[in-house]
PDB file of N, CA and C in Angstrom:
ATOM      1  N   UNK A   1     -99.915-102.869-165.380  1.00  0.00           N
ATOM      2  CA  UNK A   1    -100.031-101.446-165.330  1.00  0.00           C
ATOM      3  C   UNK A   1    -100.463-100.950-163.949  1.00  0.00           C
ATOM      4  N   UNK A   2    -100.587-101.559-162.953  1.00  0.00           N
ATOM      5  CA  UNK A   2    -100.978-101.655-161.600  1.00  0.00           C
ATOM      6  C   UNK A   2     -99.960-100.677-160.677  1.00  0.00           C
ATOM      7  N   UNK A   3     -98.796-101.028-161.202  1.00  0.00           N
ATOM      8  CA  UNK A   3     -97.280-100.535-160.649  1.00  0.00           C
ATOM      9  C   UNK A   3     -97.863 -99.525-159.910  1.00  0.00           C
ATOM     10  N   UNK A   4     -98.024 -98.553-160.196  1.00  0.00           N
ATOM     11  CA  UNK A   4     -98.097 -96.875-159.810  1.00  0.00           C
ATOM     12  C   UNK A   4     -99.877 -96.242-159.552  1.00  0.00           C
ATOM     13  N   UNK A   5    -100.488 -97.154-158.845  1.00  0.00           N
ATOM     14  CA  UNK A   5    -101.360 -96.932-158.596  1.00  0.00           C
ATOM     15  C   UNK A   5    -101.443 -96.867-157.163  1.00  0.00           C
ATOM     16  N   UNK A   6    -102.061 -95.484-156.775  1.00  0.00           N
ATOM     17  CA  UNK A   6    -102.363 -95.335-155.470  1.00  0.00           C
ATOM     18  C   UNK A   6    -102.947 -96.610-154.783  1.00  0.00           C
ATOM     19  N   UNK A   7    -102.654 -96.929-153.115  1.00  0.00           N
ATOM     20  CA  UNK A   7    -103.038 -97.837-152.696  1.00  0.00           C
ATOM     21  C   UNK A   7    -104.416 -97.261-151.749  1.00  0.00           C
ATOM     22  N   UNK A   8    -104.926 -98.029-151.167  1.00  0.00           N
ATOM     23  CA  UNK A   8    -106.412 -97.683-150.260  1.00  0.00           C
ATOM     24  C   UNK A   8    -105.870 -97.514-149.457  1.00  0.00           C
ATOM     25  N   UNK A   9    -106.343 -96.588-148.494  1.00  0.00           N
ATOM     26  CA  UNK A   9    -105.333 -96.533-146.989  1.00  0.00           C
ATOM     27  C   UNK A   9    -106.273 -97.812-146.116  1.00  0.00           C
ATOM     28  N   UNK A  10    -105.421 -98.130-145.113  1.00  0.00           N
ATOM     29  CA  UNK A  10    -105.699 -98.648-144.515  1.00  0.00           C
ATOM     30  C   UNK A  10    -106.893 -98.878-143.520  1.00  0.00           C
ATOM     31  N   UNK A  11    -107.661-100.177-143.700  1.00  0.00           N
ATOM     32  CA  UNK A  11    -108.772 -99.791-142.863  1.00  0.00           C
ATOM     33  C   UNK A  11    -108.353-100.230-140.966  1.00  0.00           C
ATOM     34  N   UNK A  12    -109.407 -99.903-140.494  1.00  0.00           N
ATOM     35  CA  UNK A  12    -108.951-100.228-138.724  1.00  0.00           C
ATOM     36  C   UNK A  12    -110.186-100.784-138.226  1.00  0.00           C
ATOM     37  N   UNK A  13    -109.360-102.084-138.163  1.00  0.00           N
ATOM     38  CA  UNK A  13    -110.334-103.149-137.634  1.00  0.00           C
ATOM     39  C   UNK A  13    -110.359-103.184-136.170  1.00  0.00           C
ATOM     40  N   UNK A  14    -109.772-102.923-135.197  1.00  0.00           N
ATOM     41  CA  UNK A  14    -109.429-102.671-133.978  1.00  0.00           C
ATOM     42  C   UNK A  14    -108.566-102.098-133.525  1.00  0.00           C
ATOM     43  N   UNK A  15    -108.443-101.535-132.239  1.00  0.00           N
ATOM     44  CA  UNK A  15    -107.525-100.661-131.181  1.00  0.00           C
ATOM     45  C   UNK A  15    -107.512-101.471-130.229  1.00  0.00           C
ATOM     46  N   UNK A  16    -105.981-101.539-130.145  1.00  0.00           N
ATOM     47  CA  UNK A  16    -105.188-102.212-129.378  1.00  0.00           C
ATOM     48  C   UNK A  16    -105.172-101.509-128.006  1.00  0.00           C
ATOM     49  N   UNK A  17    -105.601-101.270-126.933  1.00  0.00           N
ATOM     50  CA  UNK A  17    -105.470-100.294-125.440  1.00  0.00           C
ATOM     51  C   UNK A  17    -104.617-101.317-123.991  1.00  0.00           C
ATOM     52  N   UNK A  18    -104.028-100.503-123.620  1.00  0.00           N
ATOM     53  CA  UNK A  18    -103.637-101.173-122.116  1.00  0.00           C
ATOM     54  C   UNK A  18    -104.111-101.421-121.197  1.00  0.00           C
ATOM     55  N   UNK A  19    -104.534-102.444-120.630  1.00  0.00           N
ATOM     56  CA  UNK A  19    -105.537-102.394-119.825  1.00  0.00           C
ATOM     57  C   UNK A  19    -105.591-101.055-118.509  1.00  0.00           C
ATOM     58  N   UNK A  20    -106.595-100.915-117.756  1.00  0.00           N
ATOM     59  CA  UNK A  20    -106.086-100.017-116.621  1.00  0.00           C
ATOM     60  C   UNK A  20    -105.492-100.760-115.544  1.00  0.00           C
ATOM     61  N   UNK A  21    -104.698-100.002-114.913  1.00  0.00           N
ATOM     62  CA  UNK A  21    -103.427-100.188-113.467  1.00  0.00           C
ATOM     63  C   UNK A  21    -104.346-101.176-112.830  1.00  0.00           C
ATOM     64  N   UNK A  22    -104.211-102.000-112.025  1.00  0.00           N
ATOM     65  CA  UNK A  22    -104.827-102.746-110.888  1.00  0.00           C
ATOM     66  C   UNK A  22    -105.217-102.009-109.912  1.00  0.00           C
ATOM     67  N   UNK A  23    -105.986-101.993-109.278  1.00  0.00           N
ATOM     68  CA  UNK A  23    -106.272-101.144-107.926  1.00  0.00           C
ATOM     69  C   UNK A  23    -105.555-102.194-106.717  1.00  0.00           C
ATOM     70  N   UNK A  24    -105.386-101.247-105.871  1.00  0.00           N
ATOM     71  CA  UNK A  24    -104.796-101.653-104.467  1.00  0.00           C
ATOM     72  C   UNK A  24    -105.150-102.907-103.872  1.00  0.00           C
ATOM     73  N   UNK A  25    -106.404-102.838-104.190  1.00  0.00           N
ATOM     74  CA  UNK A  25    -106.940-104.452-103.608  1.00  0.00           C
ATOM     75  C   UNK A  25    -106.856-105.488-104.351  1.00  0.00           C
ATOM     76  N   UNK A  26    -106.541-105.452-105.807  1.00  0.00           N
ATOM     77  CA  UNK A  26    -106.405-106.724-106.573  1.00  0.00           C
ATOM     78  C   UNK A  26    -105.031-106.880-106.650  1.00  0.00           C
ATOM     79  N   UNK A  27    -103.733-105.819-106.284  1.00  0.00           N
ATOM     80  CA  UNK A  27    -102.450-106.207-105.816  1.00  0.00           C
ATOM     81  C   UNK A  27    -102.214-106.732-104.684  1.00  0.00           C
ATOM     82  N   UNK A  28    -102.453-106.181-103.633  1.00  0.00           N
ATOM     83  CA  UNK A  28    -102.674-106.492-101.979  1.00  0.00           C
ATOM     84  C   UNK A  28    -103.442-107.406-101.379  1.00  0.00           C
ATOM     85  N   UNK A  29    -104.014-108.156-102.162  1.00  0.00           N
ATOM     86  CA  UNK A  29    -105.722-108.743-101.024  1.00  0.00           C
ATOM     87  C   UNK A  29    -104.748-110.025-100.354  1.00  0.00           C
ATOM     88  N   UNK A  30    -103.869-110.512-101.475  1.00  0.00           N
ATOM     89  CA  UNK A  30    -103.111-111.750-100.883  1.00  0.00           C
ATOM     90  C   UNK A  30    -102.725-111.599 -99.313  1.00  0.00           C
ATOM     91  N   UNK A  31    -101.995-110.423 -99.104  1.00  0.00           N
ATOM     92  CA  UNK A  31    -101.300-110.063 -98.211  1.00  0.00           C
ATOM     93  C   UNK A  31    -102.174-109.700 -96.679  1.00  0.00           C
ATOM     94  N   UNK A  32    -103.352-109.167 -97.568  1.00  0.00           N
ATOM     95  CA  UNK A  32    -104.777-108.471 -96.569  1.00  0.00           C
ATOM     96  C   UNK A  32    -105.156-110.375 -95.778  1.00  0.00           C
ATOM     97  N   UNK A  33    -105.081-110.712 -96.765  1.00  0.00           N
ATOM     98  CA  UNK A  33    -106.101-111.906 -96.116  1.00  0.00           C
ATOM     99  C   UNK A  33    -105.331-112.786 -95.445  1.00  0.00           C
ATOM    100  N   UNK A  34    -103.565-113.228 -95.595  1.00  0.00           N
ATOM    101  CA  UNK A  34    -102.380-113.167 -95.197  1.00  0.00           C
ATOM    102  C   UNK A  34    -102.491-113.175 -93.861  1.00  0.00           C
ATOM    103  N   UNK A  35    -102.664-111.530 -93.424  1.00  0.00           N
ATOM    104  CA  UNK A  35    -102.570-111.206 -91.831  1.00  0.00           C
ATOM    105  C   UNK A  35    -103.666-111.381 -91.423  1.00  0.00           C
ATOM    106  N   UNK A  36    -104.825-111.406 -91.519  1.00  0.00           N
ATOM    107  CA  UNK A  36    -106.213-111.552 -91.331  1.00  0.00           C
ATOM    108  C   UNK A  36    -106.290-112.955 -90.861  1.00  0.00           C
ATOM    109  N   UNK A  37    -105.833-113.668 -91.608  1.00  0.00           N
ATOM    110  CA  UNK A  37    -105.683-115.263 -91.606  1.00  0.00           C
ATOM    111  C   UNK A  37    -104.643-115.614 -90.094  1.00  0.00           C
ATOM    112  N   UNK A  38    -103.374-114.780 -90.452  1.00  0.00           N
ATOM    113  CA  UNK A  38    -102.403-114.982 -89.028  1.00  0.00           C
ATOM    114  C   UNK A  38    -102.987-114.696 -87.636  1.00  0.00           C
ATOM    115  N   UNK A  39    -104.146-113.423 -87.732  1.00  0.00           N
ATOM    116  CA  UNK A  39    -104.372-112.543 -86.586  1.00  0.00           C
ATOM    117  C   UNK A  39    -105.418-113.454 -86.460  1.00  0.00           C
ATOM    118  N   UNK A  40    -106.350-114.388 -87.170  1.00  0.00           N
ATOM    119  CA  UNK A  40    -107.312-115.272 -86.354  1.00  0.00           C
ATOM    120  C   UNK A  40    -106.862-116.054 -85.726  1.00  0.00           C
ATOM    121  N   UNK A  41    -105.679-116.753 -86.352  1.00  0.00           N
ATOM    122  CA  UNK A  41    -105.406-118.393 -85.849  1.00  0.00           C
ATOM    123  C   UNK A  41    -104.816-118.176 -84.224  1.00  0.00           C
ATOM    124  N   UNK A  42    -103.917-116.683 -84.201  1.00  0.00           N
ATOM    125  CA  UNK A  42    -103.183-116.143 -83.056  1.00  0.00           C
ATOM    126  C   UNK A  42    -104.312-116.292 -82.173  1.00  0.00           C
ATOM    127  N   UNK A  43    -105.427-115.599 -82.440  1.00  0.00           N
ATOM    128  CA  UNK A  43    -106.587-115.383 -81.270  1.00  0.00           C
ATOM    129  C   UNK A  43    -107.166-116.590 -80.998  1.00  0.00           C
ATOM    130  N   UNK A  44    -107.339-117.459 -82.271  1.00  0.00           N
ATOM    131  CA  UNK A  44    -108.178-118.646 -81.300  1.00  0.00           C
ATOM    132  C   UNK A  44    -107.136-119.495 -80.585  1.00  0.00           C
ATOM    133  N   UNK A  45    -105.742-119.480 -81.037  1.00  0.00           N
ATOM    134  CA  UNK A  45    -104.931-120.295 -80.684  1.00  0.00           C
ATOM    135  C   UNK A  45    -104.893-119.730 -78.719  1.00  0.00           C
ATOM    136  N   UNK A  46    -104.717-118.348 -78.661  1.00  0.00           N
ATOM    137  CA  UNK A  46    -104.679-117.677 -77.367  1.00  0.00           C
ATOM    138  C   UNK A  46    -106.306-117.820 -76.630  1.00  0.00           C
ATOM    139  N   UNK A  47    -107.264-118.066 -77.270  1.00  0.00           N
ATOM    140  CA  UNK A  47    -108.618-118.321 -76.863  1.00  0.00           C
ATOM    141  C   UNK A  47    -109.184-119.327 -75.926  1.00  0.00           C
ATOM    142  N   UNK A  48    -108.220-120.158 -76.766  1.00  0.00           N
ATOM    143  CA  UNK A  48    -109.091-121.958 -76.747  1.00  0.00           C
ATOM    144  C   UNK A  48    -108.471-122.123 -75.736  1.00  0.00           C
ATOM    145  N   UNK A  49    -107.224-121.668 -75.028  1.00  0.00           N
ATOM    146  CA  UNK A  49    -106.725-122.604 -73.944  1.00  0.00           C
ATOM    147  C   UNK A  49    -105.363-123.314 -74.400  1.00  0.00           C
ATOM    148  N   UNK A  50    -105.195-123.659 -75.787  1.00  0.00           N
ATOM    149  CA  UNK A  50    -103.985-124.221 -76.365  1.00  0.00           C
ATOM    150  C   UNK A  50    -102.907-124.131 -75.710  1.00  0.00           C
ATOM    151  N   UNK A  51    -102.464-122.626 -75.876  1.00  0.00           N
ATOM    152  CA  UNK A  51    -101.234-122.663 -75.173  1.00  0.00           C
ATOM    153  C   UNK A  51    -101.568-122.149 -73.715  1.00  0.00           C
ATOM    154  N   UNK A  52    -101.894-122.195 -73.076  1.00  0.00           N
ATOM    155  CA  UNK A  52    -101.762-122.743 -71.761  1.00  0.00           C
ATOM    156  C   UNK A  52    -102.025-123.644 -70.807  1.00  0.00           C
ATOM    157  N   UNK A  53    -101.909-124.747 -71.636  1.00  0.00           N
ATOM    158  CA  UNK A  53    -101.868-126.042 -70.878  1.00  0.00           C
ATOM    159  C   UNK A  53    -100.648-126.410 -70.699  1.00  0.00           C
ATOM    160  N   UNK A  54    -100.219-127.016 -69.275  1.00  0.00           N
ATOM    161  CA  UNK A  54     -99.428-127.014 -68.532  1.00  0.00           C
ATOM    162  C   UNK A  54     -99.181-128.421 -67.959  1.00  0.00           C
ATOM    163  N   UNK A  55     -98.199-129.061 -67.799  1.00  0.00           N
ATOM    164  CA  UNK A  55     -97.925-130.527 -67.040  1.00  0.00           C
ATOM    165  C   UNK A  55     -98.279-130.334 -65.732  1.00  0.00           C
ATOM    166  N   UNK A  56     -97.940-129.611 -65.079  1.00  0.00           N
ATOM    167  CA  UNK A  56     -97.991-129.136 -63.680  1.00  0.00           C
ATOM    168  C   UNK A  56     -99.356-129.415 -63.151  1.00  0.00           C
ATOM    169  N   UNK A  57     -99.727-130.354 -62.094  1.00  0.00           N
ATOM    170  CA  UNK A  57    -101.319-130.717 -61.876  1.00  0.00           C
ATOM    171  C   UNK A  57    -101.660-129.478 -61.023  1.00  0.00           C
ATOM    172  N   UNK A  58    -103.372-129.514 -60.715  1.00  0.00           N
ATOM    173  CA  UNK A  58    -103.624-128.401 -59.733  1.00  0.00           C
ATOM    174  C   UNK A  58    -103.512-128.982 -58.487  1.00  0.00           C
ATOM    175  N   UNK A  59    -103.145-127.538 -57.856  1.00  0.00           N
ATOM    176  CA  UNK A  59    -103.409-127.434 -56.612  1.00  0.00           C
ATOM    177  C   UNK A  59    -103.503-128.246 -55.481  1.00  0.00           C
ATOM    178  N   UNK A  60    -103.391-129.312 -55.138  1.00  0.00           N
ATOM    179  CA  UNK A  60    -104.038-130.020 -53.801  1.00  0.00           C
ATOM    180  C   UNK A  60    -104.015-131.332 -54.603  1.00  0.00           C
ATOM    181  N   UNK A  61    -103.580-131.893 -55.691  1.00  0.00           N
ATOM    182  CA  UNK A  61    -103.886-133.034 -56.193  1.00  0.00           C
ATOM    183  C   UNK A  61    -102.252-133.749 -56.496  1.00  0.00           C
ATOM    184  N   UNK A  62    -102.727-134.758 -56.197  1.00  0.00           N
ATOM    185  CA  UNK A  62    -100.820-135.455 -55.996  1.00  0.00           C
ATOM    186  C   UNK A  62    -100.821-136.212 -58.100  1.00  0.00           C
ATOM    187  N   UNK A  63     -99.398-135.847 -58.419  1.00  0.00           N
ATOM    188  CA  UNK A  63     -98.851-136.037 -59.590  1.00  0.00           C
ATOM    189  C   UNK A  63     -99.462-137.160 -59.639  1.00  0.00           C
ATOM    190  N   UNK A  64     -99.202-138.160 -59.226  1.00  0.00           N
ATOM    191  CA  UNK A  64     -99.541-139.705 -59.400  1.00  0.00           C
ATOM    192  C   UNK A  64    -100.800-139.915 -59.267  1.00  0.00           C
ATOM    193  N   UNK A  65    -101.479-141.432 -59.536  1.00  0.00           N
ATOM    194  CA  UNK A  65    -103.320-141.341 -59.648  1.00  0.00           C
ATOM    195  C   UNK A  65    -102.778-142.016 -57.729  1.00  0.00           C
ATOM    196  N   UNK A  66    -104.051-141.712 -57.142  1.00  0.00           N
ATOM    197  CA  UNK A  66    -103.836-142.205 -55.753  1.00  0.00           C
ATOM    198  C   UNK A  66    -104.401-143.205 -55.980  1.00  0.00           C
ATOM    199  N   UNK A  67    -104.921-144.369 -56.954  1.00  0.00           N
ATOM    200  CA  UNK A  67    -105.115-145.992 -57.025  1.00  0.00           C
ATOM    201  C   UNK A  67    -103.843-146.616 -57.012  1.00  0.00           C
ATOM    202  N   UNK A  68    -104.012-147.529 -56.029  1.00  0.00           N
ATOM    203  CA  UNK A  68    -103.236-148.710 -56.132  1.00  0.00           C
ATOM    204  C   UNK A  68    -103.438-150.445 -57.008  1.00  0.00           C
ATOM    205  N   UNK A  69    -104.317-149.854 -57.701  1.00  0.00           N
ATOM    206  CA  UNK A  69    -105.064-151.215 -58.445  1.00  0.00           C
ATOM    207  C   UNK A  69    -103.482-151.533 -59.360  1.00  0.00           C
ATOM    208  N   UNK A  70    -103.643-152.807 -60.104  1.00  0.00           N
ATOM    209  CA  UNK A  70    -102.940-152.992 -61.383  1.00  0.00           C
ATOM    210  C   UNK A  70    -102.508-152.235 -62.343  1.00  0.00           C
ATOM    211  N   UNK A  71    -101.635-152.533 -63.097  1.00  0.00           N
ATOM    212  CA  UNK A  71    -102.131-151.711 -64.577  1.00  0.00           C
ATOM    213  C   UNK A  71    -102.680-152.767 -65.554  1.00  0.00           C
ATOM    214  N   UNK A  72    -103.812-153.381 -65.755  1.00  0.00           N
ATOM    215  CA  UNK A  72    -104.073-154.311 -66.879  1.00  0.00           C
ATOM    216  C   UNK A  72    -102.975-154.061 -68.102  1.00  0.00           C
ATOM    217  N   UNK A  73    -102.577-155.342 -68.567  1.00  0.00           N
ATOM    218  CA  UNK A  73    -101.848-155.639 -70.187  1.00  0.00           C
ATOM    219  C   UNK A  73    -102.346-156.323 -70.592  1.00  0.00           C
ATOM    220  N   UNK A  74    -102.690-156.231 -71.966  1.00  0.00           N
ATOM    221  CA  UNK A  74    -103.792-157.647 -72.737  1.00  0.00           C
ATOM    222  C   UNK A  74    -101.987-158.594 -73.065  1.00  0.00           C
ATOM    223  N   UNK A  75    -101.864-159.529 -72.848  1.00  0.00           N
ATOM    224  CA  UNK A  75    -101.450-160.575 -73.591  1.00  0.00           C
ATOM    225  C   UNK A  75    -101.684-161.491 -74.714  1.00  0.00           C
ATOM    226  N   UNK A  76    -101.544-161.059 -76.006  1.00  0.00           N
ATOM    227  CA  UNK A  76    -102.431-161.959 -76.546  1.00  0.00           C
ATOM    228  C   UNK A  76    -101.737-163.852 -76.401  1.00  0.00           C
ATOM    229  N   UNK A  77    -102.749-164.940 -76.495  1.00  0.00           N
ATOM    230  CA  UNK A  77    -102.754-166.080 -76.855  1.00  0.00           C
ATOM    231  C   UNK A  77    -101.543-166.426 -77.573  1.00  0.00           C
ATOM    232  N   UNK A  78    -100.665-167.700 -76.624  1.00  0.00           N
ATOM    233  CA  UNK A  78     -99.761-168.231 -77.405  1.00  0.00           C
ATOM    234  C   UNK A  78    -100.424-169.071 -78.798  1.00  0.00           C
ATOM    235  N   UNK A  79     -99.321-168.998 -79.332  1.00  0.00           N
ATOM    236  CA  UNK A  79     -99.907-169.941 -80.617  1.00  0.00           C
ATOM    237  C   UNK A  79    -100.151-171.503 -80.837  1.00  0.00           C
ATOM    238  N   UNK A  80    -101.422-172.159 -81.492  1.00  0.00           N
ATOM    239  CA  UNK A  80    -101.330-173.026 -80.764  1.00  0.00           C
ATOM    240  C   UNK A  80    -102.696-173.337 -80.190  1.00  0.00           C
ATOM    241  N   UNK A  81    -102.887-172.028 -78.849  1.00  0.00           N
ATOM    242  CA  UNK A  81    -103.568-172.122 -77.829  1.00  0.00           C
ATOM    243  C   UNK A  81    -105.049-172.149 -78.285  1.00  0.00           C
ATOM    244  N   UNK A  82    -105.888-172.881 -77.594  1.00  0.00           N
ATOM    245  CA  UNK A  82    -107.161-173.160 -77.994  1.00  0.00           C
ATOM    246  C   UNK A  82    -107.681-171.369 -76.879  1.00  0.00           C
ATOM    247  N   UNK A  83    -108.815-170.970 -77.593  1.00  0.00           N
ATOM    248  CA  UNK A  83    -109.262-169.789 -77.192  1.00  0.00           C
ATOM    249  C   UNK A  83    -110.642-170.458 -75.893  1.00  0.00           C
TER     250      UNK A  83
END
């Protein structure tokens, strides 16, 4: 006899919401820290001297070492050979 009996309306156990939009900096920071990151390495790279080191010796100093000594080579021990 249930058939035709009004039902309970529904209760509401929770609301479902969208979160809010991201702000600018939690879309962007990748990108922020990106160039931040490029624009340091540029400066220390231009800082340190890196790129301008040059083959070219200074001034008044001849390409070659002005010693005439040897060049030492280790050889090692034939085999065999008592040390």
């Amino acid at each position: 006899m249930g058939f035709f009996r009004k039902s309970s309306p529904p209760v509401v156990l929770g609301v479902l919401t969208t979160p809010p939009p991201s702000s600018w900096w939690k879309t962007n920071r990748h990108l922020v820290l990106l160039g931040l990151g490029l624009a340091a390495g540029f400066w220390i790279a231009v800082h340190t001297g890196a790129a301008a080191s040059s083959c070219t010796p200074a001034p008044g100093t001849s390409p070659r070492p002005s010693s005439t000594a040897p060049t030492l080579i280790h050889v090692p021990p034939a085999k065999g050979a008592k040390p």
